[in-house]
C-alpha atoms as a PDB file:
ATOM      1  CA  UNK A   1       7.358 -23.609  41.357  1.00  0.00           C
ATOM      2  CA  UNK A   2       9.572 -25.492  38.751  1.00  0.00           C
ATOM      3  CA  UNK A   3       9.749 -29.191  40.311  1.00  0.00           C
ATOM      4  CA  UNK A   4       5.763 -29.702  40.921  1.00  0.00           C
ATOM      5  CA  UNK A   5       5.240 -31.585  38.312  1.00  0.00           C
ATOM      6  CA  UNK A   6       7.830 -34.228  39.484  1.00  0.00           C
ATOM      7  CA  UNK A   7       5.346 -34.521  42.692  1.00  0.00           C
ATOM      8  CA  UNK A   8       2.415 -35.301  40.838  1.00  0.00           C
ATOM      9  CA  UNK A   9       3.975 -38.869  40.121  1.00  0.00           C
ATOM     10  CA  UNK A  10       3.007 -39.444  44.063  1.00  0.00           C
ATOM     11  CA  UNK A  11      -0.514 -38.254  44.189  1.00  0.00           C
ATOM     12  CA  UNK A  12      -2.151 -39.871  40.681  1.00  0.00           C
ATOM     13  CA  UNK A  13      -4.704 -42.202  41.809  1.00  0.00           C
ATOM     14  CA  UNK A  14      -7.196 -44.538  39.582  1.00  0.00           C
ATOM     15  CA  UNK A  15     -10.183 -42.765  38.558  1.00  0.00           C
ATOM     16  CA  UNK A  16     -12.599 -42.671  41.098  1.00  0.00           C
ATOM     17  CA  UNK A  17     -15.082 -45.133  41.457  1.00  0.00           C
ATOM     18  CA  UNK A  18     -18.096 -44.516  42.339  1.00  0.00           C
ATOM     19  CA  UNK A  19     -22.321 -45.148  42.026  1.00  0.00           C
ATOM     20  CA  UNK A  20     -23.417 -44.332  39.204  1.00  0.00           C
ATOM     21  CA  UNK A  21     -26.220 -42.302  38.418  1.00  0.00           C
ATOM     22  CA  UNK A  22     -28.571 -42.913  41.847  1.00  0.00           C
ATOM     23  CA  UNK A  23     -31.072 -40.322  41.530  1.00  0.00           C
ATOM     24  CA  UNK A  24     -31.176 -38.515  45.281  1.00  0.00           C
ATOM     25  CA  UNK A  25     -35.444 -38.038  45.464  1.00  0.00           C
ATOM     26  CA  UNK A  26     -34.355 -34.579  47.802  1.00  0.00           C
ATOM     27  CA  UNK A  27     -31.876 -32.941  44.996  1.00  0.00           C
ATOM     28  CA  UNK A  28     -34.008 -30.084  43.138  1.00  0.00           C
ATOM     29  CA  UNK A  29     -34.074 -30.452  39.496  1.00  0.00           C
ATOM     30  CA  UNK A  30     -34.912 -28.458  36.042  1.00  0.00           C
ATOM     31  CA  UNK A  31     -36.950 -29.142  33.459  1.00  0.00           C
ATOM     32  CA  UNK A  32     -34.659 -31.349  31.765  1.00  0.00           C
ATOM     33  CA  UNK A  33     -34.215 -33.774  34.630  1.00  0.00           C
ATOM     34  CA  UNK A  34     -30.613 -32.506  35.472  1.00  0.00           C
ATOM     35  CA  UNK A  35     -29.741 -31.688  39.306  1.00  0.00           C
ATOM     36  CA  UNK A  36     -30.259 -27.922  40.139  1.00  0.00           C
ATOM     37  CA  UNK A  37     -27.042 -26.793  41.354  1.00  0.00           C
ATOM     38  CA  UNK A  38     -28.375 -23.317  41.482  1.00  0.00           C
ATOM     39  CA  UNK A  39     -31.218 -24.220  43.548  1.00  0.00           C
ATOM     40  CA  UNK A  40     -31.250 -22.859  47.382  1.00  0.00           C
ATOM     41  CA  UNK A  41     -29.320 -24.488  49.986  1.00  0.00           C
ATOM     42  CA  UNK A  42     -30.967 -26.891  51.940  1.00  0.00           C
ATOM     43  CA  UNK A  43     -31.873 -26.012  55.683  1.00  0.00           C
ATOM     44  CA  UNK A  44     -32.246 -28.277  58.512  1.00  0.00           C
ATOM     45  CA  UNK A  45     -32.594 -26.719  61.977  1.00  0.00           C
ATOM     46  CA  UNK A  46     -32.362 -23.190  60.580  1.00  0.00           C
ATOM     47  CA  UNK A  47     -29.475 -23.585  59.165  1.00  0.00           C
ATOM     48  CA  UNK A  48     -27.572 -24.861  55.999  1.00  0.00           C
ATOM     49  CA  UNK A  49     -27.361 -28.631  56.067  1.00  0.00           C
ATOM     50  CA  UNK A  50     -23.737 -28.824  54.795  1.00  0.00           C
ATOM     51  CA  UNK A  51     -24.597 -32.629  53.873  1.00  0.00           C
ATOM     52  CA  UNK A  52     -23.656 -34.173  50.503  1.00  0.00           C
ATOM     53  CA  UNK A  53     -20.238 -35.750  48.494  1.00  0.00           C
ATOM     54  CA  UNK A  54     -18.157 -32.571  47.680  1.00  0.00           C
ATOM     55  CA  UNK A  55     -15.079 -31.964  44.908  1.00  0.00           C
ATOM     56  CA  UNK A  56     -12.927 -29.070  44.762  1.00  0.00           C
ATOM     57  CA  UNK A  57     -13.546 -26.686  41.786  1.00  0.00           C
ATOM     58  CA  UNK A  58     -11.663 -26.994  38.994  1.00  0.00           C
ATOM     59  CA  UNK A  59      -9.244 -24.329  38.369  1.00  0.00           C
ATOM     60  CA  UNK A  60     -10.171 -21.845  35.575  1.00  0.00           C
ATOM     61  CA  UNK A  61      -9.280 -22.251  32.215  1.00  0.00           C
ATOM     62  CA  UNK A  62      -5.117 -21.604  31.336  1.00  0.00           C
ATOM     63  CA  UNK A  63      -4.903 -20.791  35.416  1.00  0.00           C
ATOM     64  CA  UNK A  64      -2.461 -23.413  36.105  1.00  0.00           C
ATOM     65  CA  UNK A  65      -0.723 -23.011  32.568  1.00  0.00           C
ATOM     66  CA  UNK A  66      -0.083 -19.423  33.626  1.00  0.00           C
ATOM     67  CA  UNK A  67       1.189 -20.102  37.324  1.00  0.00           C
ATOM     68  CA  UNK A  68       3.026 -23.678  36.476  1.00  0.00           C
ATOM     69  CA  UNK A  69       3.779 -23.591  32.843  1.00  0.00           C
ATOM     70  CA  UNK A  70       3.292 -26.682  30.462  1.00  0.00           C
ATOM     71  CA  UNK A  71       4.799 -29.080  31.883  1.00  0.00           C
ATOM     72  CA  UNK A  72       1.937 -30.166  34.073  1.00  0.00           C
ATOM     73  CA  UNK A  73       1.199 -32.108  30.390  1.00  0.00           C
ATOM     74  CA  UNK A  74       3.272 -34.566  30.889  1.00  0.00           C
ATOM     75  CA  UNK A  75       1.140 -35.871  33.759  1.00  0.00           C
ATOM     76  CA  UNK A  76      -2.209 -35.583  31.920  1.00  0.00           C
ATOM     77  CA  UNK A  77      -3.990 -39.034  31.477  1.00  0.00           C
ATOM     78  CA  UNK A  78      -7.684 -39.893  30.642  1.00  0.00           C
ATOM     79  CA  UNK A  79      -9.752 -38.884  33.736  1.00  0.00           C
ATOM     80  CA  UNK A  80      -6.992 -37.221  35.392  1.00  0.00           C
ATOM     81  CA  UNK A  81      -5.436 -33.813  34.244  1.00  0.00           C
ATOM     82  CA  UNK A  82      -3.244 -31.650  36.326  1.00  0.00           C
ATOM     83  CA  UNK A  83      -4.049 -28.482  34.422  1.00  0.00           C
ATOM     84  CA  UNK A  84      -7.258 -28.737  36.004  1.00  0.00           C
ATOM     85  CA  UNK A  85      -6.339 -29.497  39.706  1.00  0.00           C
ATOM     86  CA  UNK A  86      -7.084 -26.600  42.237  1.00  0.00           C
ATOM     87  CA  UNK A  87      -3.888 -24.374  42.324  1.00  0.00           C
ATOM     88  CA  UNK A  88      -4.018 -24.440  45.980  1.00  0.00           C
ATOM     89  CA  UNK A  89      -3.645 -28.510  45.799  1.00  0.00           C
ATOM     90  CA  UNK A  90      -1.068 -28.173  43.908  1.00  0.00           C
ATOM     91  CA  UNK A  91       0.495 -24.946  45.828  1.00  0.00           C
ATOM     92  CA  UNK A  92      -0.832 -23.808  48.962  1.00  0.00           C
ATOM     93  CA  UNK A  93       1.248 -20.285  48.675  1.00  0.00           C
ATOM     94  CA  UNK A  94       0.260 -20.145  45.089  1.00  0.00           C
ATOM     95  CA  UNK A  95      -0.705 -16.481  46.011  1.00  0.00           C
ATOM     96  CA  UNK A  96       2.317 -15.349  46.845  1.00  0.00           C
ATOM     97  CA  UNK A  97       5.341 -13.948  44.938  1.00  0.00           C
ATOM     98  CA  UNK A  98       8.503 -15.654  46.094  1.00  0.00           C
ATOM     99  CA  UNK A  99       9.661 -12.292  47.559  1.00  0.00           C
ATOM    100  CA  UNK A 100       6.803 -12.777  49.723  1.00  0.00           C
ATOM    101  CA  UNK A 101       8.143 -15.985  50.765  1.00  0.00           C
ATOM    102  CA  UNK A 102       6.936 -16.969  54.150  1.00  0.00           C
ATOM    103  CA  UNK A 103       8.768 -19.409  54.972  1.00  0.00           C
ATOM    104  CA  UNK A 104      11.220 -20.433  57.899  1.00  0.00           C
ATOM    105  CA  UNK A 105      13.928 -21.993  56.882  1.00  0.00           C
ATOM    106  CA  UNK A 106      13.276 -25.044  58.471  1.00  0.00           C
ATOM    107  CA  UNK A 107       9.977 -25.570  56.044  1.00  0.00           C
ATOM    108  CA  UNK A 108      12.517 -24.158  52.957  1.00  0.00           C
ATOM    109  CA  UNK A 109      14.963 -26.929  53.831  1.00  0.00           C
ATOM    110  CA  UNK A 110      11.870 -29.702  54.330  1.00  0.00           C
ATOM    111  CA  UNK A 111      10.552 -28.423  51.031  1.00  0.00           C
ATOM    112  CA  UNK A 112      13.503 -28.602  49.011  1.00  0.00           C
ATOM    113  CA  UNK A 113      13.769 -31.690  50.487  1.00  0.00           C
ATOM    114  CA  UNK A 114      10.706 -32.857  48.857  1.00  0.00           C
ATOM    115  CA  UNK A 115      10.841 -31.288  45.301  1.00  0.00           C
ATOM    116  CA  UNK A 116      14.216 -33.023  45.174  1.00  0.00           C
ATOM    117  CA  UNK A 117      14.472 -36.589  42.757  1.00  0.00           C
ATOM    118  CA  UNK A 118      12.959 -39.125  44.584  1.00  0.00           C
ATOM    119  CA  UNK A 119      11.065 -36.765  47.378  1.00  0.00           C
ATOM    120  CA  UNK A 120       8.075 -37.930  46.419  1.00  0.00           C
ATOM    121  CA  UNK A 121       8.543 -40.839  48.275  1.00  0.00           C
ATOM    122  CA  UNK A 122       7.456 -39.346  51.143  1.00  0.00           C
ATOM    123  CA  UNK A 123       4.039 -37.957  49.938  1.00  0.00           C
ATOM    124  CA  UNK A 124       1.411 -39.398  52.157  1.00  0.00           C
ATOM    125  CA  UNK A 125      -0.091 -40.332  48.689  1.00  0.00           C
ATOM    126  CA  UNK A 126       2.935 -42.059  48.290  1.00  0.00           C
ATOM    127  CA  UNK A 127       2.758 -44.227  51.163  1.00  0.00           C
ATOM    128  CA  UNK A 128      -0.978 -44.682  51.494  1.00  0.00           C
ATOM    129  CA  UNK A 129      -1.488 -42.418  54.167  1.00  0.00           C
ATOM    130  CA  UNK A 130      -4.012 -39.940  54.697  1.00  0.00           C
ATOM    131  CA  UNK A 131      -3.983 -36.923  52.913  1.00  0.00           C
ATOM    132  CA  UNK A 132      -4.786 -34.776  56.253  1.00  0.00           C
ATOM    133  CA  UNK A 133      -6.102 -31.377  55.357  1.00  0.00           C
ATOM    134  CA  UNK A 134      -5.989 -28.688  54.083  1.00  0.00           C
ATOM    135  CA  UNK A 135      -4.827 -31.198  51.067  1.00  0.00           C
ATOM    136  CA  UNK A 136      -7.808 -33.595  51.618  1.00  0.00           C
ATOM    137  CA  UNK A 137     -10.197 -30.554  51.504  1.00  0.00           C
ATOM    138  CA  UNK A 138      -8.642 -29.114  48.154  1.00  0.00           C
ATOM    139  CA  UNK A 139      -8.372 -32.553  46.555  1.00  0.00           C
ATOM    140  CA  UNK A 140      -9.575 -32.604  42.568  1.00  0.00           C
ATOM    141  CA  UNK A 141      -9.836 -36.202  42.055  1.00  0.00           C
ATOM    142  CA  UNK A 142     -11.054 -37.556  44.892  1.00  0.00           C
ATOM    143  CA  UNK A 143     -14.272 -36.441  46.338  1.00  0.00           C
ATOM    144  CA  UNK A 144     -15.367 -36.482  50.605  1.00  0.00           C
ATOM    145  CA  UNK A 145     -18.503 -36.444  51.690  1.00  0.00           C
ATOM    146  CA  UNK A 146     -20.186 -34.325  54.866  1.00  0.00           C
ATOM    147  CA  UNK A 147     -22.668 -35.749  56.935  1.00  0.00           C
ATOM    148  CA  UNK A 148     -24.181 -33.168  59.253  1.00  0.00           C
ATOM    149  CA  UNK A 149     -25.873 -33.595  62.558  1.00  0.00           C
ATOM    150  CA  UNK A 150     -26.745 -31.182  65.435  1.00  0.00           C
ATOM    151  CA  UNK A 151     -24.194 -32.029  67.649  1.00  0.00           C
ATOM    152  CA  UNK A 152     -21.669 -33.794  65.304  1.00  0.00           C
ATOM    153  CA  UNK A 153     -20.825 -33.445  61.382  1.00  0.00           C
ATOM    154  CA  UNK A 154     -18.269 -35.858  59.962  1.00  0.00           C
ATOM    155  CA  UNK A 155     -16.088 -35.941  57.021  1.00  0.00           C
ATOM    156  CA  UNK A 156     -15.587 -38.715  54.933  1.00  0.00           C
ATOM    157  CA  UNK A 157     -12.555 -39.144  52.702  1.00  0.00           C
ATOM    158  CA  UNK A 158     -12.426 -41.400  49.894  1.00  0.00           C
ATOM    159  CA  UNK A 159      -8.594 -41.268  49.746  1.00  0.00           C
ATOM    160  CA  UNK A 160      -7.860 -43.956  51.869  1.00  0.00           C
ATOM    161  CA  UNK A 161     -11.201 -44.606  53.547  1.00  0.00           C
ATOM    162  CA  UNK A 162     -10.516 -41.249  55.676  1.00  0.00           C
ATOM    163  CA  UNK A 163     -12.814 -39.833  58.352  1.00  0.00           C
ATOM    164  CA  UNK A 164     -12.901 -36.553  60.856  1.00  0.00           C
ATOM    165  CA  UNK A 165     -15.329 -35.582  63.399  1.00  0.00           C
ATOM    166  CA  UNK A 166     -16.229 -32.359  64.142  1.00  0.00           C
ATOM    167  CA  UNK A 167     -17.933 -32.188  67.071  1.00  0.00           C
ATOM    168  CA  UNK A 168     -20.139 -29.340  68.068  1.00  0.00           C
ATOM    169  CA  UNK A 169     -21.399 -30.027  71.310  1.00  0.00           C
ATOM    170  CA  UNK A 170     -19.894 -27.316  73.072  1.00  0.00           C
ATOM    171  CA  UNK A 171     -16.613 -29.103  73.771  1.00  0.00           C
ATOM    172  CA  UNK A 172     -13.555 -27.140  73.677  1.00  0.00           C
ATOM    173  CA  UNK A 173     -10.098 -28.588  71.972  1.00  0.00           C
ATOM    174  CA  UNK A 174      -7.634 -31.068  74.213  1.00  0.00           C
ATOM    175  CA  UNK A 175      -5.115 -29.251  75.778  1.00  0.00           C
ATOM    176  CA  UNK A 176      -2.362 -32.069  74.995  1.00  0.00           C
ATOM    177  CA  UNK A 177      -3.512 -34.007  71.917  1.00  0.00           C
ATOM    178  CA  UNK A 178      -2.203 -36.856  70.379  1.00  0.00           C
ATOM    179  CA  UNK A 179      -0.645 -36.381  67.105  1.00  0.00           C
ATOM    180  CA  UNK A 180      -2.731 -37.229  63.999  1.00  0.00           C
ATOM    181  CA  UNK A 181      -3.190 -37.361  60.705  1.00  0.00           C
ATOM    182  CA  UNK A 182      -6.342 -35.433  60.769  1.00  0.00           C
ATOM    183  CA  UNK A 183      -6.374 -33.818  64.010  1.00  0.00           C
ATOM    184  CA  UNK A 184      -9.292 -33.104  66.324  1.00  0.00           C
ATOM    185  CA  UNK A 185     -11.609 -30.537  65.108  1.00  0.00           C
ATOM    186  CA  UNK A 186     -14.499 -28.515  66.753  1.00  0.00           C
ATOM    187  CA  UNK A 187     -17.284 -26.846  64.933  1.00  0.00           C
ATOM    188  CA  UNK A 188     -19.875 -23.781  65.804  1.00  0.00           C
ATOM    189  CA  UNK A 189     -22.053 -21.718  63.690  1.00  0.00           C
ATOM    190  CA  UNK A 190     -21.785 -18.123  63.165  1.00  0.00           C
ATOM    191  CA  UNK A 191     -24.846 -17.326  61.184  1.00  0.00           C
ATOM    192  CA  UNK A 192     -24.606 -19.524  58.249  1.00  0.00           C
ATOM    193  CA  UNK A 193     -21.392 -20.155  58.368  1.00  0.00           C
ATOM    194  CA  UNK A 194     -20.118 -23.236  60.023  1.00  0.00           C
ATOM    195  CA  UNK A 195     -16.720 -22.834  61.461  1.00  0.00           C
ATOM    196  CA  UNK A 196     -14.207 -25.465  62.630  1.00  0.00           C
ATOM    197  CA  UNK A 197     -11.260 -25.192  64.532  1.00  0.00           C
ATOM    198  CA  UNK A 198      -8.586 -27.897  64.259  1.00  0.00           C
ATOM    199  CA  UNK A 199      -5.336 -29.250  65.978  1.00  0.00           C
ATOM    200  CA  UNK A 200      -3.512 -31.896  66.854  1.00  0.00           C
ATOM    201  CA  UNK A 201      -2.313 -32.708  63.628  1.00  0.00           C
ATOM    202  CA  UNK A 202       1.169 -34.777  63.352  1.00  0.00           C
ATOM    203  CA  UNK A 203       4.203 -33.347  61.282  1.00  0.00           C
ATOM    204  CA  UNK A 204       4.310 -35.978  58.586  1.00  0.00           C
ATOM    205  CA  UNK A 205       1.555 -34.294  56.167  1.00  0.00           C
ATOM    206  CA  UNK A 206       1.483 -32.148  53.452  1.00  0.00           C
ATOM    207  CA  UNK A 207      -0.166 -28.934  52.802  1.00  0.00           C
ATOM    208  CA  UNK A 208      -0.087 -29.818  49.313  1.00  0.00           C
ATOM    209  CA  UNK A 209       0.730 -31.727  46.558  1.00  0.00           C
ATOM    210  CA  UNK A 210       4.017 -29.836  46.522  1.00  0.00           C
ATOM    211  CA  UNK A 211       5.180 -30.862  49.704  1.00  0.00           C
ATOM    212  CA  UNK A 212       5.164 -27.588  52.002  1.00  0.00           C
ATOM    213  CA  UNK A 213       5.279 -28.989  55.397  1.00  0.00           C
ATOM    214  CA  UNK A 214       3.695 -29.007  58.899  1.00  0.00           C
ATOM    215  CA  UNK A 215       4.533 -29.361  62.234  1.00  0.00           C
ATOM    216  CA  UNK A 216       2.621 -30.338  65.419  1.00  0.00           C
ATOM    217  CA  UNK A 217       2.027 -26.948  65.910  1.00  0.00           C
ATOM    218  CA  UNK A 218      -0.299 -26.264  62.949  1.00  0.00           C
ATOM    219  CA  UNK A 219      -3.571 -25.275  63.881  1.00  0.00           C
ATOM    220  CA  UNK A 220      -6.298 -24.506  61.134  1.00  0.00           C
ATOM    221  CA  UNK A 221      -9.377 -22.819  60.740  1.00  0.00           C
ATOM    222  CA  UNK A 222     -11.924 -23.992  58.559  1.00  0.00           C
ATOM    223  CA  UNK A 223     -14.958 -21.732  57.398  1.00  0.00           C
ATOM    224  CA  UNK A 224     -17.884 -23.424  55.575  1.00  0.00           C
ATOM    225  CA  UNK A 225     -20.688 -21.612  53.600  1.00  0.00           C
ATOM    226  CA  UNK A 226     -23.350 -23.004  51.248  1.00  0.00           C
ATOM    227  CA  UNK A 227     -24.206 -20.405  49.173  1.00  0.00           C
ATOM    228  CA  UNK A 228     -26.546 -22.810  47.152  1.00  0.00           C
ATOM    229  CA  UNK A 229     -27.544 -26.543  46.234  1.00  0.00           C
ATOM    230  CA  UNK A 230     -24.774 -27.008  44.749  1.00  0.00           C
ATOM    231  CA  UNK A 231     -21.958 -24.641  45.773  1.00  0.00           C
ATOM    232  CA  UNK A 232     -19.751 -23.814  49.079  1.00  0.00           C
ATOM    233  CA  UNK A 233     -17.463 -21.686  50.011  1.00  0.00           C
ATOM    234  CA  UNK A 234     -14.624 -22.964  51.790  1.00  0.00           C
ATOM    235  CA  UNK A 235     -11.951 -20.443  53.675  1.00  0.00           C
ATOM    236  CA  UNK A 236      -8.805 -22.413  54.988  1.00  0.00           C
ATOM    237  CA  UNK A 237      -6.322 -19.962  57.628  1.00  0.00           C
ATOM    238  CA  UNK A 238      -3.838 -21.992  58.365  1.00  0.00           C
ATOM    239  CA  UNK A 239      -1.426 -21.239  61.583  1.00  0.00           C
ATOM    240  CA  UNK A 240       1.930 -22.800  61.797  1.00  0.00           C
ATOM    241  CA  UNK A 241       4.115 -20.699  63.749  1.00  0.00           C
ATOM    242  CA  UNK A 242       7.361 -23.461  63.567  1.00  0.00           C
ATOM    243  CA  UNK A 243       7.002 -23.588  59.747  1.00  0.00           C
ATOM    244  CA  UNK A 244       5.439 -19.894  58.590  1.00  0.00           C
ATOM    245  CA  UNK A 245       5.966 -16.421  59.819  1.00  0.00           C
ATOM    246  CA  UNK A 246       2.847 -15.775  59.739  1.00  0.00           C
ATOM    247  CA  UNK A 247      -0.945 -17.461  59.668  1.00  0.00           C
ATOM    248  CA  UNK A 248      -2.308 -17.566  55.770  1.00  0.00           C
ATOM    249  CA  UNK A 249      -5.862 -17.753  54.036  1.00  0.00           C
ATOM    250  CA  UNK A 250      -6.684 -19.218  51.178  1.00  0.00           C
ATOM    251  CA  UNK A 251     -10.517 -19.107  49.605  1.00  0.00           C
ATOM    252  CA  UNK A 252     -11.527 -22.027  47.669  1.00  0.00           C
ATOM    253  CA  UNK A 253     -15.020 -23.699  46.352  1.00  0.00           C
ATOM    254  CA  UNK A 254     -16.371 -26.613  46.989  1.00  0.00           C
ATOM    255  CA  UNK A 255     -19.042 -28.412  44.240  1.00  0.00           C
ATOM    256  CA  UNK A 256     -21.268 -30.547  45.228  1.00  0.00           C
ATOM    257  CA  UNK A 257     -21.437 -34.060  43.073  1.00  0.00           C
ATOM    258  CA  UNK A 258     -25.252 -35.171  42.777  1.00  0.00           C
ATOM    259  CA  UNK A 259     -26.387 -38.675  42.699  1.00  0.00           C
ATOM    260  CA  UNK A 260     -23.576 -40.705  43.521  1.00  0.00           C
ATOM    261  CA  UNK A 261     -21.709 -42.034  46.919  1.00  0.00           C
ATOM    262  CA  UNK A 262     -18.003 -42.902  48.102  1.00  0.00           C
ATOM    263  CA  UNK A 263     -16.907 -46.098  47.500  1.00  0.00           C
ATOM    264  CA  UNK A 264     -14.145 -47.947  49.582  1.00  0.00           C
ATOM    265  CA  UNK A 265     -10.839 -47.116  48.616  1.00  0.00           C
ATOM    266  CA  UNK A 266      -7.938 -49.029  49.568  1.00  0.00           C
ATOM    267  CA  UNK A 267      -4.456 -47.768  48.696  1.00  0.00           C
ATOM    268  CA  UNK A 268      -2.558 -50.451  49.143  1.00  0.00           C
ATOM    269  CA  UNK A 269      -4.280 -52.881  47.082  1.00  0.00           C
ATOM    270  CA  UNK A 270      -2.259 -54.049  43.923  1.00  0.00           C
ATOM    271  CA  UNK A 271       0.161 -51.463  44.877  1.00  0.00           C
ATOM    272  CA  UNK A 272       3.482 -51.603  42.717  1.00  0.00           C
ATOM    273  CA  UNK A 273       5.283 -48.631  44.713  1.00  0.00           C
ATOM    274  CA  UNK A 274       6.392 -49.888  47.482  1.00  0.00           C
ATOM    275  CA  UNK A 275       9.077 -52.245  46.845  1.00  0.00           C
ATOM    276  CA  UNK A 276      10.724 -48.413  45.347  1.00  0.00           C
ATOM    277  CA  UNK A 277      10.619 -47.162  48.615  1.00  0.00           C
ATOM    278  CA  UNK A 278      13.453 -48.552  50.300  1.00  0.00           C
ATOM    279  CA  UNK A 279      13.739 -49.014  54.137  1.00  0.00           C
ATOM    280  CA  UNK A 280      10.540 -47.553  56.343  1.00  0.00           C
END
């Protein structure tokens, strides 16, 4: 998609801050010292304890070059390179051909209204928003961090001190929900697989970096599998009937990042954007 690049004047953030090097006594090592990311996935209650500060993978080598072309250069800073960003950040239909386009028009039209000068203005990164997910899940410069416990696991964000709860205590989802940023989620395991249903979202997020929309009616489907120490597997199925003709999956991994923490992260602070913005 041509104009992405234009869109990734909304999202840059200052490189993240965080502890540094706070040796975890539970994370397995090798010889050498260095965390095991190999090792096996820990276990707590028979089954994988999802716990830790994740980061999306990086995308692969020339991936984005091939798919977006050079320009994402122009964006590329110390600490902070485009080229490396999860293509799903920066496109969540990367996958598909534009003659597989499955869009309404009512998302075409909010899209285009996006990738159009100035669009980026309404990028929840933008306006110091949350991210929401899937966005906040596929995030490459910001890292979250699970906390798992029998009957509740929660998400924390770093992008603007952002939190979800899943709970799985055998609750089901509200029948009217309040609109969100992040929705209400509930979780249940299927073997090793943790799996988390979410709605309630509001229709002022982002799927992406892009700016493909949402609407109130998006539900999504999260599917979480640690294959070992220091990798997941992360399948997103997102179902918007107002915006897409049909629900779509996209497969991404998560890496875990050893021996460090979130740290408070406050968008607004010594902001310069806003005064750009015009009218709220």
């Amino acid at each position: 998609m041509k104009p992405i690049a234009a869109f990734l004047l909304g999202i840059c953030a200052p490189l993240t801050a965080q502890w540094l090097n706070y040796p975890d006594r539970h994370t397995p090592r090798t010889k050498n010292g260095k965390p095991n990311l190999a090792a096996p996935a820990p276990r707590v209650n028979g089954k994988p304890d999802l716990s830790g500060v994740w980061q999306a993978a990086y995308a692969l080598s020339g991936e984005n070059d091939r798919l977006f072309g050079k320009r994402l250069e122009t964006f590329t800073v110390p600490g902070d390179d485009p080229r490396t960003f999860s293509k799903y950040f920066l496109n969540i239909l990367a996958d598909f051909a534009p003659e597989e386009a499955i869009m309404r028009p009512e998302a075409a039209a909010l899209l285009r209204k996006h990738i159009e000068p100035g669009g980026n203005t309404e990028s929840p990164s933008t306006r110091c928003v949350p991210q929401g997910i899937p966005r906040g899940d596929l995030d490459n410069y910001l890292p979250f961090k699970i906390v798992q416990h029998p009957g509740l696991t929660l998400v924390l964000y770093e992008q603007s001190n952002t939190f979800r709860q899943i709970y799985a205590d055998g609750r089901k989802l509200p029948v009217e929900p309040q609109p969100t940023w992040m929705g209400y989620s509930v979780g249940k395991w299927e073997g090793d697989t943790f799996v988390v249903d979410s709605l309630g979202f509001n229709d002022r997020g982002w799927l992406d970096a892009t700016g493909h929309p949402q609407s109130e009616q998006m539900r999504i489907n999260e599917r979480f599998h640690r294959r070992d120490f220091g990798h997941m597997d992360l399948e997103l199925t997102i179902d918007d009937p107002e915006m897409y003709t049909r629900p779509f999956t996209v497969k991404a991994t998560e890496v875990l990042v050893p021996d460090t923490d979130l740290l408070e992260y406050v968008c607004a602070e010594n902001e310069r954007d806003r005064i750009h913005l015009g009218a709220p």
